[in-house]
N, C-alpha and C. Protein backbone atom coordinates (compact mmCIF):
# COMPACT_ATOMS: atom_id res chain seq x y z
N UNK A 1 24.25 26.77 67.50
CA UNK A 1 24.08 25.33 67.40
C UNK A 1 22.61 25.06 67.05
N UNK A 2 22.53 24.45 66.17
CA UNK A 2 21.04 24.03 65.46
C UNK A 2 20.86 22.81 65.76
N UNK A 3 19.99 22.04 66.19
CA UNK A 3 19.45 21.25 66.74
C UNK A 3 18.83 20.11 65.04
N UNK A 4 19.51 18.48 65.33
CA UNK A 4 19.22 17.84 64.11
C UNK A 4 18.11 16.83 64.67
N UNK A 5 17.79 16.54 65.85
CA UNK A 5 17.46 15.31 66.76
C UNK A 5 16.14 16.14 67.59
N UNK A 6 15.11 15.45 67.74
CA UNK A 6 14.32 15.73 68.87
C UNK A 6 14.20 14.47 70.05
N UNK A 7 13.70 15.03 71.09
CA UNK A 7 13.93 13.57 71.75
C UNK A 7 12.98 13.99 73.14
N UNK A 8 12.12 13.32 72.63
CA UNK A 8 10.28 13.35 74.07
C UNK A 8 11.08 12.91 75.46
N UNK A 9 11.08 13.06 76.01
CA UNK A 9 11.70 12.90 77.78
C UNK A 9 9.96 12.48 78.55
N UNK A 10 9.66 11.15 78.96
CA UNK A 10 9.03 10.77 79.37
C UNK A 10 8.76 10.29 80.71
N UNK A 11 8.52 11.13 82.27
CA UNK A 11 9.12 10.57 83.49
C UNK A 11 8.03 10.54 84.10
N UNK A 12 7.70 9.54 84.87
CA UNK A 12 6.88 9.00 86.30
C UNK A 12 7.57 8.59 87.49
N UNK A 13 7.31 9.03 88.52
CA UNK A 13 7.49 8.87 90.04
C UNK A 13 6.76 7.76 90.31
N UNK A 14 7.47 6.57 91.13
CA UNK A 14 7.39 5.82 91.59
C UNK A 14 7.61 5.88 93.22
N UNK A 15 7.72 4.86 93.82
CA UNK A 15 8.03 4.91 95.33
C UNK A 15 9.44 4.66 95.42
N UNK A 16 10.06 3.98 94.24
CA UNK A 16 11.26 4.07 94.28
C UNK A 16 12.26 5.27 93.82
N UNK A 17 11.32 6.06 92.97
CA UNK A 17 12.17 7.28 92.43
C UNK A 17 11.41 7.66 91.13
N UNK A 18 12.60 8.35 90.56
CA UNK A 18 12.08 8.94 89.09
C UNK A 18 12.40 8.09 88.15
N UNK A 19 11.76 7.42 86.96
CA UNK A 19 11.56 6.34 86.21
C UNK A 19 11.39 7.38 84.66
N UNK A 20 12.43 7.06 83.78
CA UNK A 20 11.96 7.57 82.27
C UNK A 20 11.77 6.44 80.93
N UNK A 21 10.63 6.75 80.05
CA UNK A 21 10.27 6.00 79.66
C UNK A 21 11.39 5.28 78.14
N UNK A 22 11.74 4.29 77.73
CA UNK A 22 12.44 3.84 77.37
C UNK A 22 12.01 2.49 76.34
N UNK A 23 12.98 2.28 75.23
CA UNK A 23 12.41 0.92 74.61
C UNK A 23 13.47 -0.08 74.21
N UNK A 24 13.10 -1.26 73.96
CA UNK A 24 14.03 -2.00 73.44
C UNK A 24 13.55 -2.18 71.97
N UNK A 25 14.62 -1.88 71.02
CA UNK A 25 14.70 -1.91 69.78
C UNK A 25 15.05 -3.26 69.22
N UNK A 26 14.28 -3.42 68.58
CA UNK A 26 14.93 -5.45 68.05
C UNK A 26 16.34 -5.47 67.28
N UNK A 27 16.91 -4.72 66.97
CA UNK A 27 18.01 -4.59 66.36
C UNK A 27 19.33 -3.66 66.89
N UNK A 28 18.88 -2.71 67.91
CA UNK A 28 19.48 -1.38 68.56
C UNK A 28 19.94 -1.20 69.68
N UNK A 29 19.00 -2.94 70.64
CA UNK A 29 19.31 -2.68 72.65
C UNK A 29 18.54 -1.64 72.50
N UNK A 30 18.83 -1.24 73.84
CA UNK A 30 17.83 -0.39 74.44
C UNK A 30 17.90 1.06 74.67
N UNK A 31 17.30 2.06 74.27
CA UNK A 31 17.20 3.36 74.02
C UNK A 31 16.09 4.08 74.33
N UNK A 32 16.42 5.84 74.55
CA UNK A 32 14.90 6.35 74.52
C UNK A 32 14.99 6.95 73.32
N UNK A 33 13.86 7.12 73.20
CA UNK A 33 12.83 8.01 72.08
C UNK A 33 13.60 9.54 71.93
N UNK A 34 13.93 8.98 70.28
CA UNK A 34 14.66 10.01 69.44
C UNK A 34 14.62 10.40 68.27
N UNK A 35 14.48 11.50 67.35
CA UNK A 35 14.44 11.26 65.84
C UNK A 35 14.31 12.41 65.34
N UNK A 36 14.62 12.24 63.80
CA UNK A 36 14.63 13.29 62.85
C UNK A 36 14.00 14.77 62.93
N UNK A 37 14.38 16.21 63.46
CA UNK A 37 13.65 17.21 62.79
C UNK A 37 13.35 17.45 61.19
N UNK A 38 12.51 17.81 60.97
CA UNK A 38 11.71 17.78 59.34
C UNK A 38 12.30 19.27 59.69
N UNK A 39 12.63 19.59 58.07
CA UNK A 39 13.36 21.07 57.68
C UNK A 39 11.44 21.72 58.24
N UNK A 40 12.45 22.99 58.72
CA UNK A 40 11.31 23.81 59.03
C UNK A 40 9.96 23.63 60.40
N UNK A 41 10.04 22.41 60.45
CA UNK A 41 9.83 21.89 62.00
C UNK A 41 10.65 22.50 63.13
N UNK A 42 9.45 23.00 63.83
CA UNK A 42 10.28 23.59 65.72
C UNK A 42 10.25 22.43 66.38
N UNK A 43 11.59 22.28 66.77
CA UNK A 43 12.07 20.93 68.01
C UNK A 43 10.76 20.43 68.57
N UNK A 44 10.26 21.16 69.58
CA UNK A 44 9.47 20.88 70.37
C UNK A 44 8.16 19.97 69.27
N UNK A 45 7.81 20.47 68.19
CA UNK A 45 6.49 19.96 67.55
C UNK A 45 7.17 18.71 67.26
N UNK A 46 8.67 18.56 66.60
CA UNK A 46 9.73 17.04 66.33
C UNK A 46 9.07 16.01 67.30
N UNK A 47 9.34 16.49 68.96
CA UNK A 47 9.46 15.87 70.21
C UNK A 47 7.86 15.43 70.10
N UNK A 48 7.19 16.06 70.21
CA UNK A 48 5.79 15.64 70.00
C UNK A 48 5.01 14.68 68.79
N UNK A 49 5.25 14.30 67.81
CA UNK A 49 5.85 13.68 66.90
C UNK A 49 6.25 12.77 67.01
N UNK A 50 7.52 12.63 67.25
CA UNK A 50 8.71 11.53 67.35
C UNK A 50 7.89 10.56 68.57
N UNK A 51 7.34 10.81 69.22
CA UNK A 51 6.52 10.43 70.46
C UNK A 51 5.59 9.63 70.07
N UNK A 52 4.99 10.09 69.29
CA UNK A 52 3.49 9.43 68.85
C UNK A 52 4.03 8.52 68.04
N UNK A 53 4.91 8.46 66.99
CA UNK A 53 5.19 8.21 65.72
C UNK A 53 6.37 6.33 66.79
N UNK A 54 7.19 6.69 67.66
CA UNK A 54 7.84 5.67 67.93
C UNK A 54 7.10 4.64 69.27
N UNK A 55 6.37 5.70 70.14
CA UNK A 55 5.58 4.85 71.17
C UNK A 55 4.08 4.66 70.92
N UNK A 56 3.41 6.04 70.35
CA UNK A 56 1.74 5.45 70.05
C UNK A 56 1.47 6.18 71.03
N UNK A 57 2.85 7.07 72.07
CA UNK A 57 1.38 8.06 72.93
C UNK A 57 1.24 9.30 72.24
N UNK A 58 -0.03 10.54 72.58
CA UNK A 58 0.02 11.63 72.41
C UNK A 58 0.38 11.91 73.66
N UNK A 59 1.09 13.36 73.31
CA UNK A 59 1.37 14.09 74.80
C UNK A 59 1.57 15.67 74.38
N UNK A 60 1.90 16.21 75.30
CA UNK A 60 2.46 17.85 75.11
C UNK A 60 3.93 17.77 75.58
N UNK A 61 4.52 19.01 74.88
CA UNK A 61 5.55 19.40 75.82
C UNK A 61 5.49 20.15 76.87
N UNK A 62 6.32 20.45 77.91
CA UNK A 62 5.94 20.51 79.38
C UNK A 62 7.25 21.91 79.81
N UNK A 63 8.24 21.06 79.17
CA UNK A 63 9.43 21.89 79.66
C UNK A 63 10.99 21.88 78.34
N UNK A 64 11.62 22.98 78.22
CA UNK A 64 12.28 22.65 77.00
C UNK A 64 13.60 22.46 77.83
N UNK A 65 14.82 21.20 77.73
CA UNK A 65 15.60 20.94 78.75
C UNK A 65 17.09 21.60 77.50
N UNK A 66 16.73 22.21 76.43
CA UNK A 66 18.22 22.73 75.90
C UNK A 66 18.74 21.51 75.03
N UNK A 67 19.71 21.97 74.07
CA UNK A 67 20.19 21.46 72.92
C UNK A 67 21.70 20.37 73.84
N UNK A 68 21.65 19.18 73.75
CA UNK A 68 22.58 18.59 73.40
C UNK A 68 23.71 18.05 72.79
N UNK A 69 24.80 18.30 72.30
CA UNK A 69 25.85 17.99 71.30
C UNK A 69 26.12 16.61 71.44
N UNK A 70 25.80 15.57 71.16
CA UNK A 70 26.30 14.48 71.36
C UNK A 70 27.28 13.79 70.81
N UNK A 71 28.67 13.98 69.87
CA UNK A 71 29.10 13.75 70.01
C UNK A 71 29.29 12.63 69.03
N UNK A 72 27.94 12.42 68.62
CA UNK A 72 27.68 10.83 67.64
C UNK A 72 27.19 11.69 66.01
N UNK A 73 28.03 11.37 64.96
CA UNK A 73 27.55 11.85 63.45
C UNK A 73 27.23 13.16 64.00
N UNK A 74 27.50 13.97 64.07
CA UNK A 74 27.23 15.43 64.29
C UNK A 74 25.63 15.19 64.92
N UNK A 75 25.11 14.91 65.85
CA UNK A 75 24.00 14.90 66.47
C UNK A 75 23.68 15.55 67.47
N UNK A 76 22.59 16.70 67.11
CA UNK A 76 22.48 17.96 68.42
C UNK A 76 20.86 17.62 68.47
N UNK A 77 20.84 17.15 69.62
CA UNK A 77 19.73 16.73 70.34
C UNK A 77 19.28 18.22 71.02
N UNK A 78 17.69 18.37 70.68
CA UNK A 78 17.13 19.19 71.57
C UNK A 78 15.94 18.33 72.45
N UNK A 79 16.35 18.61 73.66
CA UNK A 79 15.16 17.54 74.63
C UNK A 79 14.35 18.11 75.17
N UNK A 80 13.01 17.64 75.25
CA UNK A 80 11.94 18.04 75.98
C UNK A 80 10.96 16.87 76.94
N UNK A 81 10.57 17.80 77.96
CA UNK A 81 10.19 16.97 78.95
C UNK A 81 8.66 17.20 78.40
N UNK A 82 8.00 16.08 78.08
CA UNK A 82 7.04 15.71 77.67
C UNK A 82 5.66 14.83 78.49
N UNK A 83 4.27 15.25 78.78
CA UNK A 83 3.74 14.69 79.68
C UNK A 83 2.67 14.23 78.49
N UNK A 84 2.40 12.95 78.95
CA UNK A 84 1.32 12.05 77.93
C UNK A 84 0.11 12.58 78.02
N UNK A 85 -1.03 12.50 77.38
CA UNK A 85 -2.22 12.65 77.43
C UNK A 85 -3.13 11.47 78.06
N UNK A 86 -2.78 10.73 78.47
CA UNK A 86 -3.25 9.40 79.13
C UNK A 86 -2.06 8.61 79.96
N UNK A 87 -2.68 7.81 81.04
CA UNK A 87 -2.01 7.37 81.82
C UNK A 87 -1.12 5.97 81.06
N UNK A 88 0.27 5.40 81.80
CA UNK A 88 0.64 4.65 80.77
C UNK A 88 1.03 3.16 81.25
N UNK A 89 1.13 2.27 81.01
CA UNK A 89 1.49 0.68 81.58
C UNK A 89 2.55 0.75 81.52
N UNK A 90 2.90 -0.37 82.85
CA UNK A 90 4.30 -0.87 83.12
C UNK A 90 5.52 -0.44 81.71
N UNK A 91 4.61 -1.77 80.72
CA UNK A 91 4.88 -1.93 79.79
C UNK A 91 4.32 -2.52 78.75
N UNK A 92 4.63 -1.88 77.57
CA UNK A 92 3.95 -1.97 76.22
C UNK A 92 4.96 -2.25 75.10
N UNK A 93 3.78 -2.68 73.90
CA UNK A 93 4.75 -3.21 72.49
C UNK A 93 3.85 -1.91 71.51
N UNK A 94 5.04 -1.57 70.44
CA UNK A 94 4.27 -0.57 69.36
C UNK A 94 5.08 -0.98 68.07
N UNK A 95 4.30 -1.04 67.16
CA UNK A 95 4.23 -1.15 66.22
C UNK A 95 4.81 0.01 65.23
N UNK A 96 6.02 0.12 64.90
CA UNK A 96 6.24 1.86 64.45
C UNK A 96 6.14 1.84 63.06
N UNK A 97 5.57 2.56 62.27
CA UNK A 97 5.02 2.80 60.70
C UNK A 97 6.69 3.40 60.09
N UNK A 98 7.23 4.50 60.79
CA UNK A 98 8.50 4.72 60.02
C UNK A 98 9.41 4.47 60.05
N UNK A 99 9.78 3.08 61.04
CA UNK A 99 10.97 2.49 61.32
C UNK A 99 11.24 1.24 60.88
N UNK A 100 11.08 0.66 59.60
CA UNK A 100 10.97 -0.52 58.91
C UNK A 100 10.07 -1.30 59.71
N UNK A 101 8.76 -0.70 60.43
CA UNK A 101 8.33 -1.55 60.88
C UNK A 101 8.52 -2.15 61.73
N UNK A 102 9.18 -1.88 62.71
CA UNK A 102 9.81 -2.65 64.06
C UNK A 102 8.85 -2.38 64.90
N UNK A 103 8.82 -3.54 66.04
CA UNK A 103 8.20 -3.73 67.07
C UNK A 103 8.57 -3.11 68.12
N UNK A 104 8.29 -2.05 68.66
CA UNK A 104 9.65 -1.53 69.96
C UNK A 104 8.75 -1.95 71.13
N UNK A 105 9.69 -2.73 72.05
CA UNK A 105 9.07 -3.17 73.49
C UNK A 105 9.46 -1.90 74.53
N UNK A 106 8.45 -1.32 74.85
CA UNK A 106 8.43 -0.34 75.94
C UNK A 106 8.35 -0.53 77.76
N UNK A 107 9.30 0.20 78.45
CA UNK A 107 9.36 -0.03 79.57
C UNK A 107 10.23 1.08 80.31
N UNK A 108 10.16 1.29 82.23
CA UNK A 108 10.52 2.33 82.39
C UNK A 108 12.04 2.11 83.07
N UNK A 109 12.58 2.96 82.55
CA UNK A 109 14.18 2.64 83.31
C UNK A 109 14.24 3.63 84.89
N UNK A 110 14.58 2.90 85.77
CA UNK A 110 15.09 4.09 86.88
C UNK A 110 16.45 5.18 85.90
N UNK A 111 15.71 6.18 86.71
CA UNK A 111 16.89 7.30 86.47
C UNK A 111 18.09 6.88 88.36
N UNK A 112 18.95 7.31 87.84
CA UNK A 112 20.12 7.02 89.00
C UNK A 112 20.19 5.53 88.64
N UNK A 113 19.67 4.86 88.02
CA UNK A 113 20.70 3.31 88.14
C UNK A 113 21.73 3.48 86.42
N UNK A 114 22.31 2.55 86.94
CA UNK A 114 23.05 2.89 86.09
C UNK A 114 22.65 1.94 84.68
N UNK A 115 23.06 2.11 83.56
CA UNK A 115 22.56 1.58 82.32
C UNK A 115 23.09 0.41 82.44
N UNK A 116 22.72 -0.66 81.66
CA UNK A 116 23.81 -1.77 81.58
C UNK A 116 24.21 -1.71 80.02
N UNK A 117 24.98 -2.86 79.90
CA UNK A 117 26.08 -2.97 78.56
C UNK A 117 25.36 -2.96 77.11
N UNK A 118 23.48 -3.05 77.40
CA UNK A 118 22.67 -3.32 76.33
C UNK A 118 22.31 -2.31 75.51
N UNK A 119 22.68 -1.34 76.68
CA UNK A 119 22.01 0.30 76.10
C UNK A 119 23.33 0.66 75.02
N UNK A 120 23.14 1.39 73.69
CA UNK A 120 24.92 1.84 73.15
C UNK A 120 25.17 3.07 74.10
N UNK A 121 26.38 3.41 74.28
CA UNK A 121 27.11 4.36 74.45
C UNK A 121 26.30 6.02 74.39
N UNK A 122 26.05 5.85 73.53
CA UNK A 122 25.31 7.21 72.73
C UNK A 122 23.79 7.60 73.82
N UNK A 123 23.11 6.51 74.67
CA UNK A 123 22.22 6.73 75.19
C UNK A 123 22.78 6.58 76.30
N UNK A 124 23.12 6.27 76.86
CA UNK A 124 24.13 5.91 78.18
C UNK A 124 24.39 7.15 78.60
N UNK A 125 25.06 8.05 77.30
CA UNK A 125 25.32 9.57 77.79
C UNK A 125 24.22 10.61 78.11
N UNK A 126 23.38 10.29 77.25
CA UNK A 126 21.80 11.00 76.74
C UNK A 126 21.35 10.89 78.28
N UNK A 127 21.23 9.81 78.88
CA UNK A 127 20.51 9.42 80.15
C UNK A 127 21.32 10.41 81.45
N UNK A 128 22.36 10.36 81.19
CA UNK A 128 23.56 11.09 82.29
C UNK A 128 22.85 12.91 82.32
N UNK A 129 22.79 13.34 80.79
CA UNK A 129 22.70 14.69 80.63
C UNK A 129 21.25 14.77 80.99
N UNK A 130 20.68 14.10 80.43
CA UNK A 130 19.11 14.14 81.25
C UNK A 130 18.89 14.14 82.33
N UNK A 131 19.71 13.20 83.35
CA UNK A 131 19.52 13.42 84.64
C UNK A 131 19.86 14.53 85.04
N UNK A 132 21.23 15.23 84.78
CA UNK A 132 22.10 16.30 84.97
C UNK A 132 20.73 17.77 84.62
N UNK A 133 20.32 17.96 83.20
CA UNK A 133 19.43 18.93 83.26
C UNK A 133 18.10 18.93 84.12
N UNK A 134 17.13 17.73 84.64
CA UNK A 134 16.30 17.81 85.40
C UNK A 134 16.65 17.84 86.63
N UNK A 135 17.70 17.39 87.04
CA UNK A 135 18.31 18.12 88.86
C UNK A 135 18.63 19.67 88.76
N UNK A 136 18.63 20.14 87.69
CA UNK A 136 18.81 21.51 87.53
C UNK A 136 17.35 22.77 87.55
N UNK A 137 16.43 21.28 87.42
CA UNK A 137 15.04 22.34 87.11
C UNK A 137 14.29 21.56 88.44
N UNK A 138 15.04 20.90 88.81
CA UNK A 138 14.43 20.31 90.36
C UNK A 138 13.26 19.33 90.35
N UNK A 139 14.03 18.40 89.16
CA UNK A 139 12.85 17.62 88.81
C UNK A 139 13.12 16.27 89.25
N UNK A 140 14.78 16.14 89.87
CA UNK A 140 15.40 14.68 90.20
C UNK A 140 14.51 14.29 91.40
């Protein structure tokens, strides 16, 4: 399974729990940070990338959480847990250069609550398997 999708996994601890970072798309509801591998690009450099390129942070990758099948247009997500290079706000707006220009409003979702009806389907699941692989590396 070859991996078409990278996707930065962005998490902070709160007092309430584990929080991953997330945006609202003006056209999309609400999703995390996902996108294109370039032929010949390693996932992980995608994830790092896709990061900068949709939120405006730099970061590293941290931990590689395994290829996803999702299920949507033949889409095999490889995810990585990604730690920023700077600390980050509640919430923020970015300006993205390769996404027609859209404004994405940034903010952190609890992990364990459940999504509501805004998020599609396709991330709803993304969020489930994410939780599912970081209780596995003892990160819930």
């Amino acid at each position: 399974m070859k991996p078409n999708k990278a996707c930065p996994i962005v998490l902070r601890r709160t007092p309430n729990g584990l929080e991953i970072l997330a945006f609202e798309h003006p056209l999309s509801g609400l999703q995390i940070i996902k996108g294109k591998i370039e032929p010949g690009e390693p996932p992980a450099d995608a994830a790092v990338r896709e990061l900068r390129e949709e939120s405006g942070i730099a970061g590293v990758v941290t931990a590689d959480l395994g290829l996803w099948e999702s299920g949507h247009e033949e889409q095999i997500w490889s995810l990585h847990l990604c730690e920023p290079s700077q600390p980050l706000p509640d919430t923020w707006e970015h300006l993205t250069a390769d996404d027609d220009g859209h404004v994405f409003k940034f903010f952190w979702h609890p992990l364990g609550e459940a999504p509501s009806d805004r998020w599609h389907s396709l991330y709803k699941d993304a969020l489930s398997t994410i939780e599912m692989r970081l209780a596995r590396i003892g990160k819930s």
